[in-house]
PDB file of N, CA and C in Angstrom:
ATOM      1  N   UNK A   1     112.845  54.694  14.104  1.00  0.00           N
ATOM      2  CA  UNK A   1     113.071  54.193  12.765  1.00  0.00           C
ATOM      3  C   UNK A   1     114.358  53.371  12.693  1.00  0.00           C
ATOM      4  N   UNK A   2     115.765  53.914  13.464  1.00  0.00           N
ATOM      5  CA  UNK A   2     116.873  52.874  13.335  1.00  0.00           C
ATOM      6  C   UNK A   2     116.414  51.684  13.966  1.00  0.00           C
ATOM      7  N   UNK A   3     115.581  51.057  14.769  1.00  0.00           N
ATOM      8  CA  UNK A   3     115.123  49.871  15.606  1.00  0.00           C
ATOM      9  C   UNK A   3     115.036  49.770  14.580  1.00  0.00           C
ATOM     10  N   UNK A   4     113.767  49.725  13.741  1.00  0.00           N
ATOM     11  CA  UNK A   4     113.385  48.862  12.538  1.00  0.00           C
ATOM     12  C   UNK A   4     113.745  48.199  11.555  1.00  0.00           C
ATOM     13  N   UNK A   5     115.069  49.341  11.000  1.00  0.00           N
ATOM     14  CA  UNK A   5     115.489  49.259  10.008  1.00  0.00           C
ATOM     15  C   UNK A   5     116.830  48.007  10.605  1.00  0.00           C
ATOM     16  N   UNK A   6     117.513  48.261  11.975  1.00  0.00           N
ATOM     17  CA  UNK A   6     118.113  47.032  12.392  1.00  0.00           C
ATOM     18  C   UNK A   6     117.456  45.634  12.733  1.00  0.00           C
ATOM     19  N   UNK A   7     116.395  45.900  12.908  1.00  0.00           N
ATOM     20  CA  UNK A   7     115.349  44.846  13.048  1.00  0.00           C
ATOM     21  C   UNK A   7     115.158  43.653  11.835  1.00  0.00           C
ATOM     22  N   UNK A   8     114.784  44.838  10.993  1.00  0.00           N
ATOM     23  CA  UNK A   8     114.690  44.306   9.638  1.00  0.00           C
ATOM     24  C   UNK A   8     115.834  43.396   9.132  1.00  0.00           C
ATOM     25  N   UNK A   9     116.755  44.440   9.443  1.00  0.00           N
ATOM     26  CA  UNK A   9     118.366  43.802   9.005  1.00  0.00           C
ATOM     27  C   UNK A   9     118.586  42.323   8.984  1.00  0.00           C
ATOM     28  N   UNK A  10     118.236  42.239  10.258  1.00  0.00           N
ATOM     29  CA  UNK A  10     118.848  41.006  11.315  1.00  0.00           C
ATOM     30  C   UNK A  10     117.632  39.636  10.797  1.00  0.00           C
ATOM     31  N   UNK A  11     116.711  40.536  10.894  1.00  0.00           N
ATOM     32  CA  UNK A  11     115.819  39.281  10.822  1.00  0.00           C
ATOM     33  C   UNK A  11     115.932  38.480   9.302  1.00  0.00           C
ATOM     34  N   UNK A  12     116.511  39.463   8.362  1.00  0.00           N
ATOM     35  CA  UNK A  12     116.237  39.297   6.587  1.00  0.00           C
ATOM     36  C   UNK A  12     117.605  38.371   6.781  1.00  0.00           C
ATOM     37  N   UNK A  13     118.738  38.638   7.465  1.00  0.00           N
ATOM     38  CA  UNK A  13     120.192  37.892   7.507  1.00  0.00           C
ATOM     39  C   UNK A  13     119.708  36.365   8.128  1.00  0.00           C
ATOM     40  N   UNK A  14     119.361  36.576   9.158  1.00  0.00           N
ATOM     41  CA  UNK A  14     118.836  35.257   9.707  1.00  0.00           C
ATOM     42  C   UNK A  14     118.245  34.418   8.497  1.00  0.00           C
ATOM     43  N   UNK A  15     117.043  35.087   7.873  1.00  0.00           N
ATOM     44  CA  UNK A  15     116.229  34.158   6.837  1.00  0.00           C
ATOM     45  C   UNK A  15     116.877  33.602   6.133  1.00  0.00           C
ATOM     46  N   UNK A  16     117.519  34.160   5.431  1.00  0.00           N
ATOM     47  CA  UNK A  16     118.744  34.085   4.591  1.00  0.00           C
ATOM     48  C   UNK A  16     119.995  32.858   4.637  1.00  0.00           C
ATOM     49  N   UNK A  17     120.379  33.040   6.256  1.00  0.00           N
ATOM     50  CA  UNK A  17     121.270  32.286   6.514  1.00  0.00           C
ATOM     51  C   UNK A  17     120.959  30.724   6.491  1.00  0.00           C
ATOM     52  N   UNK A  18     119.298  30.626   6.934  1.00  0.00           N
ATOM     53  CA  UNK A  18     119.092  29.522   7.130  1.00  0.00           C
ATOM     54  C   UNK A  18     117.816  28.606   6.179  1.00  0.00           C
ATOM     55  N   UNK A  19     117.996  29.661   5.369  1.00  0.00           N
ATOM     56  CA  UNK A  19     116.630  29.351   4.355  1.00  0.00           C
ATOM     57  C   UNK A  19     114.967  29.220   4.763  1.00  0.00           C
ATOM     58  N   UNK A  20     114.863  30.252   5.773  1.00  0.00           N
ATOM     59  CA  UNK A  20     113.434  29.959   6.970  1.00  0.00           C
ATOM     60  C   UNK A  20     112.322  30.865   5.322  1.00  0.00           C
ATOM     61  N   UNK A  21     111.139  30.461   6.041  1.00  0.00           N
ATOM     62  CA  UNK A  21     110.302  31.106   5.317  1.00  0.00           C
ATOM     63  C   UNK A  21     109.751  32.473   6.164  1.00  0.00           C
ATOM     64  N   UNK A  22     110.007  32.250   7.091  1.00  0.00           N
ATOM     65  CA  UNK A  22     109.578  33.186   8.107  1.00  0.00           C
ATOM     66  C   UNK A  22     110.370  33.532   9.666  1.00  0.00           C
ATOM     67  N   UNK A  23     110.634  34.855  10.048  1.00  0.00           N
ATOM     68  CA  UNK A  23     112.092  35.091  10.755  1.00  0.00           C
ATOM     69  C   UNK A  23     110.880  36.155  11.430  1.00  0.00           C
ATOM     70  N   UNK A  24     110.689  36.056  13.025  1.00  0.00           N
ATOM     71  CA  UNK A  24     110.350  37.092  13.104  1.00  0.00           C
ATOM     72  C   UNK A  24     109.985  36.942  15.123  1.00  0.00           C
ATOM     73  N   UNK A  25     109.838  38.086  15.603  1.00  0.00           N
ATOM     74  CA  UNK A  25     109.641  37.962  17.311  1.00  0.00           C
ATOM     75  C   UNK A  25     108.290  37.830  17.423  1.00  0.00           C
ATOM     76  N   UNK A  26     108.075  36.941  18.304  1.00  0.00           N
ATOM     77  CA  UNK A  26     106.835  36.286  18.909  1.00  0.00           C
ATOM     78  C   UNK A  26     106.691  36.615  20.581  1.00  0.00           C
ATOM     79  N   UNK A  27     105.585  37.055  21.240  1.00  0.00           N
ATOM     80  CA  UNK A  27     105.687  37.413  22.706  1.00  0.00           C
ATOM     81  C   UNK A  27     105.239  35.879  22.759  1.00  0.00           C
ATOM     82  N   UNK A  28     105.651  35.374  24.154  1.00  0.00           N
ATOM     83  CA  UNK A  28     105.294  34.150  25.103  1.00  0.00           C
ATOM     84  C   UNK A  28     105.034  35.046  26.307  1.00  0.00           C
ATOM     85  N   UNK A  29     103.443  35.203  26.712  1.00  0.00           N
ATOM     86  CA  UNK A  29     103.892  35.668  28.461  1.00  0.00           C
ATOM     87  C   UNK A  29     104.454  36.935  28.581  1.00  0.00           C
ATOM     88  N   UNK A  30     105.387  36.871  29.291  1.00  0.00           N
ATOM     89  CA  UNK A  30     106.299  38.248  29.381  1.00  0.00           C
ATOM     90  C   UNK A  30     107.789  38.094  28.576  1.00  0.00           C
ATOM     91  N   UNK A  31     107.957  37.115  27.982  1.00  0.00           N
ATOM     92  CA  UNK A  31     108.992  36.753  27.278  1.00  0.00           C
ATOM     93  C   UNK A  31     109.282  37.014  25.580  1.00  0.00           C
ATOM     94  N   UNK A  32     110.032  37.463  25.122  1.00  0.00           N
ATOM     95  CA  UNK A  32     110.108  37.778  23.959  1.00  0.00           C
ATOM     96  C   UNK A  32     110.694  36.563  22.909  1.00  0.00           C
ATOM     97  N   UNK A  33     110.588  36.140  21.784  1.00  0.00           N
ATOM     98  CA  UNK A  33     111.481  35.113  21.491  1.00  0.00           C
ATOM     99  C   UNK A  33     111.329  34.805  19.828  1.00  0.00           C
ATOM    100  N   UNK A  34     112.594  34.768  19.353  1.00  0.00           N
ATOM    101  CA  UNK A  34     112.083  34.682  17.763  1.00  0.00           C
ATOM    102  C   UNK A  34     112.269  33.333  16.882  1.00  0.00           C
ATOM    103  N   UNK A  35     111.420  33.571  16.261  1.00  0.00           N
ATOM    104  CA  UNK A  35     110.742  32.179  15.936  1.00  0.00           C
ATOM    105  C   UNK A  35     111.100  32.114  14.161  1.00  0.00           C
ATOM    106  N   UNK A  36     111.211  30.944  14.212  1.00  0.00           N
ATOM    107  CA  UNK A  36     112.094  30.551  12.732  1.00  0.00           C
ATOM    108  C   UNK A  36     111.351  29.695  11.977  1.00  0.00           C
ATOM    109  N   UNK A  37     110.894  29.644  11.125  1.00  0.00           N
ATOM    110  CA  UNK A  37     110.230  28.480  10.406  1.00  0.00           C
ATOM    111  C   UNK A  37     110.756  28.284   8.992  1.00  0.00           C
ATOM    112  N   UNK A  38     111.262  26.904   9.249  1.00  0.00           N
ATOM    113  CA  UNK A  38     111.728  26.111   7.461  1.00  0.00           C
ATOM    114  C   UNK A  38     110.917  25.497   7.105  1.00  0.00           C
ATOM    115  N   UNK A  39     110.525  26.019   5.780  1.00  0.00           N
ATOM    116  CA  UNK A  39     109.689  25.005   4.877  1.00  0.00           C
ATOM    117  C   UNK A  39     109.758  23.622   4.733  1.00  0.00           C
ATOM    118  N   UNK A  40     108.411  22.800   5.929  1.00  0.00           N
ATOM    119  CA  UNK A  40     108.903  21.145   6.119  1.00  0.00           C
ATOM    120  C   UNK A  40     109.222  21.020   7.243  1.00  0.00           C
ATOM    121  N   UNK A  41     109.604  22.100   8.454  1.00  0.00           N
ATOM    122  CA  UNK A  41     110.217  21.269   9.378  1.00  0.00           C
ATOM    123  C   UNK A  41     109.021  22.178  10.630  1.00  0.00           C
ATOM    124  N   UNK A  42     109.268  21.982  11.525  1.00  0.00           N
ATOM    125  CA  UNK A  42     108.519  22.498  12.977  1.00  0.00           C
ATOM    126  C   UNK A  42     109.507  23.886  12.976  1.00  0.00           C
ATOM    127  N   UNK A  43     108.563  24.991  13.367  1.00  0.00           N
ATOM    128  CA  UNK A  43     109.283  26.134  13.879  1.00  0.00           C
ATOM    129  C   UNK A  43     109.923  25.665  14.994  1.00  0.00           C
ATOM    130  N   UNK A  44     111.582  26.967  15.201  1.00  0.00           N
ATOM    131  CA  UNK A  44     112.256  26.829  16.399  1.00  0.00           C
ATOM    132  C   UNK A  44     111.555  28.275  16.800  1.00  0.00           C
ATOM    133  N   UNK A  45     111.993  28.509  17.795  1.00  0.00           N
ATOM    134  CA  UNK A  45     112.003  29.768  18.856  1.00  0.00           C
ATOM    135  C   UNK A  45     113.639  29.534  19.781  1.00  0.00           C
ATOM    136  N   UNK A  46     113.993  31.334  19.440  1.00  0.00           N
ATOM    137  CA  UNK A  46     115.235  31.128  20.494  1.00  0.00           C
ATOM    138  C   UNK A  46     114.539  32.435  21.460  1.00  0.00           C
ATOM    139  N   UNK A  47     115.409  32.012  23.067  1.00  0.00           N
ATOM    140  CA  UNK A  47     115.146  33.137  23.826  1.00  0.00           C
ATOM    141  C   UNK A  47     115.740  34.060  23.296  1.00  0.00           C
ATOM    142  N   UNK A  48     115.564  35.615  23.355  1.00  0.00           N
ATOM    143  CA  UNK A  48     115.955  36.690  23.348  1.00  0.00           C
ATOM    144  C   UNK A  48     115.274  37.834  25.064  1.00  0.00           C
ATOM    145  N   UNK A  49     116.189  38.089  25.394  1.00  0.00           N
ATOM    146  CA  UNK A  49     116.750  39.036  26.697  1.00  0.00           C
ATOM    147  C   UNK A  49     116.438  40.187  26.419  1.00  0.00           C
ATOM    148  N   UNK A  50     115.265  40.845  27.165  1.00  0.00           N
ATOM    149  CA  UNK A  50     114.829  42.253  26.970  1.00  0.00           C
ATOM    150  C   UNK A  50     113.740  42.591  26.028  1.00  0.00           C
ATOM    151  N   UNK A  51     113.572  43.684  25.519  1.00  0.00           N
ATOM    152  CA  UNK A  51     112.168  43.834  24.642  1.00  0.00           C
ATOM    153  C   UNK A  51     112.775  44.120  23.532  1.00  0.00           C
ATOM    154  N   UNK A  52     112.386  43.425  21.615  1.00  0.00           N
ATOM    155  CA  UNK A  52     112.639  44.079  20.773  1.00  0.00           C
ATOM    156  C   UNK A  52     112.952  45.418  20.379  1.00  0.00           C
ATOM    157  N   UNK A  53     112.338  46.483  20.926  1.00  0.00           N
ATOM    158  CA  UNK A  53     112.943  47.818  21.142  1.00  0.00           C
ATOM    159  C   UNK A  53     113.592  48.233  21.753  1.00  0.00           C
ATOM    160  N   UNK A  54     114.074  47.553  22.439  1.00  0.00           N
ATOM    161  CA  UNK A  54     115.385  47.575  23.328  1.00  0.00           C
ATOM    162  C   UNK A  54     117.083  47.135  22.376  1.00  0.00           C
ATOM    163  N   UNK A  55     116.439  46.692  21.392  1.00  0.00           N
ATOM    164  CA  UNK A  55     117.592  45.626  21.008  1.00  0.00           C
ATOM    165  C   UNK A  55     118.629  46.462  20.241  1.00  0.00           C
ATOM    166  N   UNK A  56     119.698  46.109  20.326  1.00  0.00           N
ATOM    167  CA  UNK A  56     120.965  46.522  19.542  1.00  0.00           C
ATOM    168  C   UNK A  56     121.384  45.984  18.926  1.00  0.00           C
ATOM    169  N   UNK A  57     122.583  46.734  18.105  1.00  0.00           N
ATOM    170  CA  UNK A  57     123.423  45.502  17.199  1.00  0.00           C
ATOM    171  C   UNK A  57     124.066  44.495  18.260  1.00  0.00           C
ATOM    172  N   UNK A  58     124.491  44.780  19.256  1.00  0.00           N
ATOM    173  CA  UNK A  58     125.269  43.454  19.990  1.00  0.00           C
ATOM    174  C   UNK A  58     124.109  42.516  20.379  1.00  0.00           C
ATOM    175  N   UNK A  59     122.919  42.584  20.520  1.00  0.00           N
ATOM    176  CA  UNK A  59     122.030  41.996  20.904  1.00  0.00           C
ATOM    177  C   UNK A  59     121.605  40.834  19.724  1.00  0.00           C
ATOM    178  N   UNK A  60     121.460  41.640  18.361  1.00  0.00           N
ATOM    179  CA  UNK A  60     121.317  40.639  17.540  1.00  0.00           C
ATOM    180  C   UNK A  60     122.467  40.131  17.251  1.00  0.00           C
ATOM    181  N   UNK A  61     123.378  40.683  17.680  1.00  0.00           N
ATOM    182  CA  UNK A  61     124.870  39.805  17.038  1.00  0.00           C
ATOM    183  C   UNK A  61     124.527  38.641  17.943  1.00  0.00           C
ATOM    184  N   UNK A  62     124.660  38.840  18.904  1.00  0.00           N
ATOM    185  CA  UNK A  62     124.353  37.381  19.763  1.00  0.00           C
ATOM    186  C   UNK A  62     123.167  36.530  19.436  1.00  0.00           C
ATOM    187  N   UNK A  63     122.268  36.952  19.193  1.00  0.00           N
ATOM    188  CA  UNK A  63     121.106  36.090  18.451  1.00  0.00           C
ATOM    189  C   UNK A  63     121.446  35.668  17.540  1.00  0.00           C
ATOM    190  N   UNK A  64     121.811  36.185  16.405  1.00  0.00           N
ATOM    191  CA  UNK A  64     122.911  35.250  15.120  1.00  0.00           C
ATOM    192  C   UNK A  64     123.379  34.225  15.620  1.00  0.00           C
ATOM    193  N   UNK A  65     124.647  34.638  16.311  1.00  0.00           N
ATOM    194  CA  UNK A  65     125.524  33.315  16.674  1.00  0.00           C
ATOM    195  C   UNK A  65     124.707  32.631  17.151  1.00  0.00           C
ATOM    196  N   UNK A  66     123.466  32.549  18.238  1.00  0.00           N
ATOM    197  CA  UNK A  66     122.810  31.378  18.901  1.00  0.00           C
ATOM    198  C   UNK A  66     122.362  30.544  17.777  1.00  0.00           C
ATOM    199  N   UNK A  67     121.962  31.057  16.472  1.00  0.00           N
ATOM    200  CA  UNK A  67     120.904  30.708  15.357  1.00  0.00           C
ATOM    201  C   UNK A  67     122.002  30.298  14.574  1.00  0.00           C
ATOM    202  N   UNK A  68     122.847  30.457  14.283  1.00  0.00           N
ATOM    203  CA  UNK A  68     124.035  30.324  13.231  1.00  0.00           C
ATOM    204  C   UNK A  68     124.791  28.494  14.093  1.00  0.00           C
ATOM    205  N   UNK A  69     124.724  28.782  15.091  1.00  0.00           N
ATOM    206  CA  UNK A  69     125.088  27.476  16.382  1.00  0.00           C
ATOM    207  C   UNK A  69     124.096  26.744  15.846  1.00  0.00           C
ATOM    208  N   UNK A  70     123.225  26.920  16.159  1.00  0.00           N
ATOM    209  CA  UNK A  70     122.393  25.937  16.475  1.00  0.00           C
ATOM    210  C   UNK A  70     122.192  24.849  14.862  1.00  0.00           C
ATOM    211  N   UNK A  71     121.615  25.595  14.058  1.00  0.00           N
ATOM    212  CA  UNK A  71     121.784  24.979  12.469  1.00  0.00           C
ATOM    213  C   UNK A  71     122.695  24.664  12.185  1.00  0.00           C
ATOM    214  N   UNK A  72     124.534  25.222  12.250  1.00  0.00           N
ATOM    215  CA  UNK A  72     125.558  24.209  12.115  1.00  0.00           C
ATOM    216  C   UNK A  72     125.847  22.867  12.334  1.00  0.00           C
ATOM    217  N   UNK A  73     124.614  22.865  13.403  1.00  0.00           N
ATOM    218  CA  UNK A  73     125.304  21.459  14.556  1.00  0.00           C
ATOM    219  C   UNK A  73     124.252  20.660  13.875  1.00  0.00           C
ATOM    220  N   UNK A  74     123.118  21.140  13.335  1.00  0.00           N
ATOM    221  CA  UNK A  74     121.824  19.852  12.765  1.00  0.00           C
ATOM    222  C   UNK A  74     122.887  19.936  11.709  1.00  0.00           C
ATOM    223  N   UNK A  75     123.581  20.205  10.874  1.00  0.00           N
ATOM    224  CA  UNK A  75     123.689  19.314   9.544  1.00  0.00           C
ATOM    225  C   UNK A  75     124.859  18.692   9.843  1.00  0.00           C
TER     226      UNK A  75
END
């Protein structure tokens, strides 16, 4: 139940941060990766390292910053 509820966390902050309509992990293969979609534009996907149930707060902290990077630099 704490996975989830950090899961949740992270993914609702992300949405949030970047105005997506949809924040959420997608499997590729054997690869995990979460996928962002803004209303109007092409979904992104960033890598993420390891399996969603694996994940921690330092794990999404670092996924933030990749996602928080990356949208700073488009505007």
């Amino acid at each position: 139940m704490k996975t989830l509820n950090l899961h949740n966390y992270y993914l609702n902050k992300i949405k949030k941060l970047v105005g997506a309509s949809y924040v959420g992990y997608e499997q590729q293969g054997n690869l995990h990766k979460i996928k962002i979609t803004i209303p109007g534009k092409k979904p992104d996907y960033f890598d993420v390292v390891g399996h969603p149930q694996n994940a921690t707060i330092e794990t999404y902290e670092q996924v933030l910053k990749i996602v928080e990077n990356y949208y700073n630099e488009l505007l």
